[in-house]
C-alpha atoms as a PDB file:
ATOM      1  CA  UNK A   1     -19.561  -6.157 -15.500  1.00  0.00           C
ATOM      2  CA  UNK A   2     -17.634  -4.070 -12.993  1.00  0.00           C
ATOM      3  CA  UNK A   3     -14.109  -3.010 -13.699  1.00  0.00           C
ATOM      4  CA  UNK A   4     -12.960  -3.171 -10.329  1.00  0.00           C
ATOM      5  CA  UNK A   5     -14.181  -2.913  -6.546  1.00  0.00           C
ATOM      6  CA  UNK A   6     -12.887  -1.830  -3.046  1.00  0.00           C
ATOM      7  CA  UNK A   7     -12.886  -4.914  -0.817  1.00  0.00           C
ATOM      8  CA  UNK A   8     -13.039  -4.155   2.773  1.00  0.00           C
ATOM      9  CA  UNK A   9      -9.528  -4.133   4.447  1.00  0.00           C
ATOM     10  CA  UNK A  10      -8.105  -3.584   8.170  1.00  0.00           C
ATOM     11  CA  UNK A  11      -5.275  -1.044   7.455  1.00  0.00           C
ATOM     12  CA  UNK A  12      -4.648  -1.408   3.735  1.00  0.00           C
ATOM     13  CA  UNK A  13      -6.096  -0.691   0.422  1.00  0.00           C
ATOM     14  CA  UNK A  14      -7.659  -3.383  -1.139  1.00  0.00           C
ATOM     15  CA  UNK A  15      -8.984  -3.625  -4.734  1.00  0.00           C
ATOM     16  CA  UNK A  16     -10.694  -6.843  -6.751  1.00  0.00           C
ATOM     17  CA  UNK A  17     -10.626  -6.313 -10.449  1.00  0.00           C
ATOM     18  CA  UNK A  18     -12.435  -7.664 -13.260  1.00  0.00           C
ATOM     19  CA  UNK A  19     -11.334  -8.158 -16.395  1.00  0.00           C
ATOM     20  CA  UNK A  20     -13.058 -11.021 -19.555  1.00  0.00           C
ATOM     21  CA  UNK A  21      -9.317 -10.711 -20.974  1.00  0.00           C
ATOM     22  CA  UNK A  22      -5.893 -10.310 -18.798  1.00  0.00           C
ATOM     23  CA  UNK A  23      -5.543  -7.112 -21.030  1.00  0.00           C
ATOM     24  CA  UNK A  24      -9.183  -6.012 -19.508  1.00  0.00           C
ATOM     25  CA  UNK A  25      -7.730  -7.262 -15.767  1.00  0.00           C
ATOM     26  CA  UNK A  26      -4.381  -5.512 -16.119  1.00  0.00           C
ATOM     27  CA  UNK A  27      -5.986  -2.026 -17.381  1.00  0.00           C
ATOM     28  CA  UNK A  28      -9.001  -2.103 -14.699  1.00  0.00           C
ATOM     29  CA  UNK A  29      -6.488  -2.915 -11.760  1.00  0.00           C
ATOM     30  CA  UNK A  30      -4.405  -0.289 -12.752  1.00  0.00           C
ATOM     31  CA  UNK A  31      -7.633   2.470 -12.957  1.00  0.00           C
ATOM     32  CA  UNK A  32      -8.700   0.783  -9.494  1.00  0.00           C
ATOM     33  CA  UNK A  33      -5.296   1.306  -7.725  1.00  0.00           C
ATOM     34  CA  UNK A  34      -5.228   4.702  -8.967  1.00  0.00           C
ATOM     35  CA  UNK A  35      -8.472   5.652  -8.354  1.00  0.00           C
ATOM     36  CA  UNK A  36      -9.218   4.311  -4.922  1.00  0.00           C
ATOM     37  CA  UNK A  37      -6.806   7.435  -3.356  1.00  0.00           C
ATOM     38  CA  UNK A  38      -8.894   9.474  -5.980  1.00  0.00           C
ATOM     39  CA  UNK A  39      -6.633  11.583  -7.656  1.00  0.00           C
ATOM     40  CA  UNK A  40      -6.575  15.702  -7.451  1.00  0.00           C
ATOM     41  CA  UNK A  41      -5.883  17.195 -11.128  1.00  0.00           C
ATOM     42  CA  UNK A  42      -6.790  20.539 -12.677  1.00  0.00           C
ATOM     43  CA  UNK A  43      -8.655  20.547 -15.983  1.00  0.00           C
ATOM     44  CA  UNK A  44     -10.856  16.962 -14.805  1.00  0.00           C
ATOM     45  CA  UNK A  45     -13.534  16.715 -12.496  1.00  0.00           C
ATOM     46  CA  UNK A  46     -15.297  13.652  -9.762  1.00  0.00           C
ATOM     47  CA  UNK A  47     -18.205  11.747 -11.202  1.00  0.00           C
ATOM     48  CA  UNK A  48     -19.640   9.220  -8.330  1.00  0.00           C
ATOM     49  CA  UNK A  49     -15.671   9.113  -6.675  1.00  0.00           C
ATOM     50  CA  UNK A  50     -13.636   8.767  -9.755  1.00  0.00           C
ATOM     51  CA  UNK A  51     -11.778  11.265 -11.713  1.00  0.00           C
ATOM     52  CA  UNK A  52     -12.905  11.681 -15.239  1.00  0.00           C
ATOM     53  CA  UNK A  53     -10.200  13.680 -17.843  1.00  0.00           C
ATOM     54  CA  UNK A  54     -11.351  14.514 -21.129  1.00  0.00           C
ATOM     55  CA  UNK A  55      -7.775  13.795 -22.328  1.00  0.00           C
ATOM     56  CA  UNK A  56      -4.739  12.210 -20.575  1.00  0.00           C
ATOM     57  CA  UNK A  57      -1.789  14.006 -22.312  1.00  0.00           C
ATOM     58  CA  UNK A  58       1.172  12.022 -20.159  1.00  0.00           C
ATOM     59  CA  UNK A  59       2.495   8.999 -21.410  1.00  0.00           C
ATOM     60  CA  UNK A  60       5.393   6.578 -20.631  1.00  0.00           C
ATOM     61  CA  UNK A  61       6.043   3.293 -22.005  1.00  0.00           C
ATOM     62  CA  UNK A  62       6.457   0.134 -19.165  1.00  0.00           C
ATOM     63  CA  UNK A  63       8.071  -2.925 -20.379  1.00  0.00           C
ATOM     64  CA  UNK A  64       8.170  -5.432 -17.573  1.00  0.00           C
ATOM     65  CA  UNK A  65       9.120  -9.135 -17.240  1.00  0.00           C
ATOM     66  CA  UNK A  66       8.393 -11.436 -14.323  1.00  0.00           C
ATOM     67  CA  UNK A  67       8.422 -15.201 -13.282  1.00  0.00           C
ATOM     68  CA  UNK A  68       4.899 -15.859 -13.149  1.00  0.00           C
ATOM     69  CA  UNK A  69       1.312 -13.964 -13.842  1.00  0.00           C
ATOM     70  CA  UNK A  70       0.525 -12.360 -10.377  1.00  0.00           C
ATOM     71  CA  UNK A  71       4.111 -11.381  -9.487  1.00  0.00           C
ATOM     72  CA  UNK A  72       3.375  -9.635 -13.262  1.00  0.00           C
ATOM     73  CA  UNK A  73       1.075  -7.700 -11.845  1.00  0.00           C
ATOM     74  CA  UNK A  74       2.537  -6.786  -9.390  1.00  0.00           C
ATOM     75  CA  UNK A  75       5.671  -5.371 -11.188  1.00  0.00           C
ATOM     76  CA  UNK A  76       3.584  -3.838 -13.946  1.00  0.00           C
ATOM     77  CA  UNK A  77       1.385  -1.639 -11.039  1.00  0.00           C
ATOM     78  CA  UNK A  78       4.680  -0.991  -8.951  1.00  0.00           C
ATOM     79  CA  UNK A  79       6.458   0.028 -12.254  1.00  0.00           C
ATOM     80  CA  UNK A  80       3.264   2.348 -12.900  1.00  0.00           C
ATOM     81  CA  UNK A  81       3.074   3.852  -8.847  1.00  0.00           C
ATOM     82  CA  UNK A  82       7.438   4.698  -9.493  1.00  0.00           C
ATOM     83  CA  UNK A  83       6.229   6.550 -12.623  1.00  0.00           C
ATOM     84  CA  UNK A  84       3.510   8.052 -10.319  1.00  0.00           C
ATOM     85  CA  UNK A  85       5.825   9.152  -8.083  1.00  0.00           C
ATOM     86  CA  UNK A  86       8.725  10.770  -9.742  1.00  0.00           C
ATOM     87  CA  UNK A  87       5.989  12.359 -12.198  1.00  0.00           C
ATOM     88  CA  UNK A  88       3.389  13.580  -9.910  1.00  0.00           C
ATOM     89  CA  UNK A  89       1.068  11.854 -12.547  1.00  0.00           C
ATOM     90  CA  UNK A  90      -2.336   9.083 -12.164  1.00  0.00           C
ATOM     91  CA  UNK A  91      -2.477   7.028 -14.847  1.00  0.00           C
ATOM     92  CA  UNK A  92      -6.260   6.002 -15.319  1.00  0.00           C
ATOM     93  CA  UNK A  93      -5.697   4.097 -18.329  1.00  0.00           C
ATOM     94  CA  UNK A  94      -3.445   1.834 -20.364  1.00  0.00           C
ATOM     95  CA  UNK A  95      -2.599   0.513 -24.108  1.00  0.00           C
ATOM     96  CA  UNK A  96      -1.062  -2.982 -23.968  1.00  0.00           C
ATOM     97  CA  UNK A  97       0.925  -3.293 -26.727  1.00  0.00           C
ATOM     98  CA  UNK A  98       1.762  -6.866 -25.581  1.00  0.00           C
ATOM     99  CA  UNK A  99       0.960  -8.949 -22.619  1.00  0.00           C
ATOM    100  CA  UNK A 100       2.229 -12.837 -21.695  1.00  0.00           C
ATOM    101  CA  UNK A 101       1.995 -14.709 -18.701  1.00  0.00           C
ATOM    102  CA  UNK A 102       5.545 -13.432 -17.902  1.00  0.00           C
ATOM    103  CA  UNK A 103       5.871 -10.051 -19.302  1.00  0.00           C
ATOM    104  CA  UNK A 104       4.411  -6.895 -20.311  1.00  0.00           C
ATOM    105  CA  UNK A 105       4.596  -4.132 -22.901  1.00  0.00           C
ATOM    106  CA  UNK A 106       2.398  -1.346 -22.269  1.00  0.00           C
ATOM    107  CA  UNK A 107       1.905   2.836 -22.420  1.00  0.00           C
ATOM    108  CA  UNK A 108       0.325   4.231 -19.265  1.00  0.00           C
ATOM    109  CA  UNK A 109      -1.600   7.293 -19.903  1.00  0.00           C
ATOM    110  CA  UNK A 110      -2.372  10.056 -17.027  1.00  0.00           C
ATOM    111  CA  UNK A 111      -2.602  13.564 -15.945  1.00  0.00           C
ATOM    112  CA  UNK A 112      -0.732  15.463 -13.543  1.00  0.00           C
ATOM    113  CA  UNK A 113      -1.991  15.603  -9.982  1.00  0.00           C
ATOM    114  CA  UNK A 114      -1.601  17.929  -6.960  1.00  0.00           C
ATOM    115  CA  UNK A 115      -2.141  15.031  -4.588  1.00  0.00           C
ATOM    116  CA  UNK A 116      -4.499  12.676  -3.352  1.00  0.00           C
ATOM    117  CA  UNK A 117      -7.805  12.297  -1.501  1.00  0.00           C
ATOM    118  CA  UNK A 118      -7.259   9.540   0.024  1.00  0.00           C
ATOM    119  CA  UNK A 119      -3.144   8.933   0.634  1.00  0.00           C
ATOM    120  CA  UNK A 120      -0.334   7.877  -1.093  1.00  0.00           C
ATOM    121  CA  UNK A 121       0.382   4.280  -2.191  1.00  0.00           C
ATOM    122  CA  UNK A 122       3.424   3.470  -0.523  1.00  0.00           C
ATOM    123  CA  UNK A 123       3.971  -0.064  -2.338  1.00  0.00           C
ATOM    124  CA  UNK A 124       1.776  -2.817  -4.433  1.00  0.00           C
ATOM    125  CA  UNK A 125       2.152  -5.817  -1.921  1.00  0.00           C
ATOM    126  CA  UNK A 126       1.946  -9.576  -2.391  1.00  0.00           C
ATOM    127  CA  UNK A 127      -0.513  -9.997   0.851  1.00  0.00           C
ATOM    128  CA  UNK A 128      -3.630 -11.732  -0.240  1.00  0.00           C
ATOM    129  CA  UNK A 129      -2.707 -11.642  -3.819  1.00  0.00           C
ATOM    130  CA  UNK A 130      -4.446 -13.572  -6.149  1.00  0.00           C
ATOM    131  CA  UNK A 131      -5.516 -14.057 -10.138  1.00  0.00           C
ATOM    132  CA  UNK A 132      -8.346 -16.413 -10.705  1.00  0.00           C
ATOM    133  CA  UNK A 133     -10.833 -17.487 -13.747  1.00  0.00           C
ATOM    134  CA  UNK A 134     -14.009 -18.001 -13.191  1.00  0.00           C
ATOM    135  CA  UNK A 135     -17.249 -17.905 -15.155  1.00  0.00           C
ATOM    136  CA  UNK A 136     -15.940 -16.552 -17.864  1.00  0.00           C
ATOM    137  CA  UNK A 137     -14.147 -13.321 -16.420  1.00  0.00           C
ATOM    138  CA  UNK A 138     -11.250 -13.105 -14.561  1.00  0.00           C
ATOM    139  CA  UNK A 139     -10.448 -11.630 -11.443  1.00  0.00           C
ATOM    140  CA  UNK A 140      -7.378 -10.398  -9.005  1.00  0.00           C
ATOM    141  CA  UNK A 141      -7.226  -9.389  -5.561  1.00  0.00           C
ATOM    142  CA  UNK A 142      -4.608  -6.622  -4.935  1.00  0.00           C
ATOM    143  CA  UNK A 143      -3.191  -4.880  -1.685  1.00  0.00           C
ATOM    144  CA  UNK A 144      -2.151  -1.772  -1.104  1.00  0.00           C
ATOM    145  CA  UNK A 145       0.506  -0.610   1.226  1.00  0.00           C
ATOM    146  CA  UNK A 146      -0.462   2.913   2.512  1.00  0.00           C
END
């Protein structure tokens, strides 16, 4: 199983994740929306267009609740790109502490970056968004505005 994918998109980012749990989803949508604008940090290195860090010392603690699933999502990634932002940090993986249909406890966990690739994430957006179940594995559909 793949943990996420780029999906073709006119003048967005688009990512499809893959998850057999929402835990799974939530953690490989997070690695794909940071490492689609593939990350610049000292200390890691690129394996086949992905950072790989042999430890990710930064931490912060997201506790998020929302109406529904997908807007959950959203919030939890947005909350995660603000942390981003005011800590010049990628976060490339996650412990979920707890996780709901409607809300989220979680620790991001990152390195700091000198920039991106790519470009900046400017906001997580609710264009084309969507959570499904199928076969076993479930699967979201996120856009990125850059």
């Amino acid at each position: 199983m793949k943990d996420f994918e780029m999906v073709p998109h006119t003048a967005d980012i688009k990512i499809r994740a893959f998850g057999h749990t929402m835990e799974e989803l939530f953690r490989h949508a997070l690695q794909g929306m940071f490492q689609s604008i593939r990350p610049k940090a000292h200390g890691c290195h690129e394996h086949e267009g992905r950072l790989i860090c042999t430890s990710l010392p930064s931490r912060h603690g997201i506790r998020v609740q929302s109406p529904d699933r997908e807007t959950l999502l959203v919030d939890f990634l947005s909350y995660a790109l603000y942390l981003s932002d005011v800590h010049d940090e990628a976060y490339l993986d996650v412990d979920i502490h707890l996780l709901t249909c409607t809300s989220i406890i979680a620790t991001v966990k990152g390195v700091k970056v000198t920039g991106f690739e790519v470009v900046e994430i400017k906001a997580v957006t609710y264009n084309d968004l969507k959570i499904e179940h199928r076969d076993d594995l479930w699967q979201a559909e996120v856009v990125f505005d850059i």
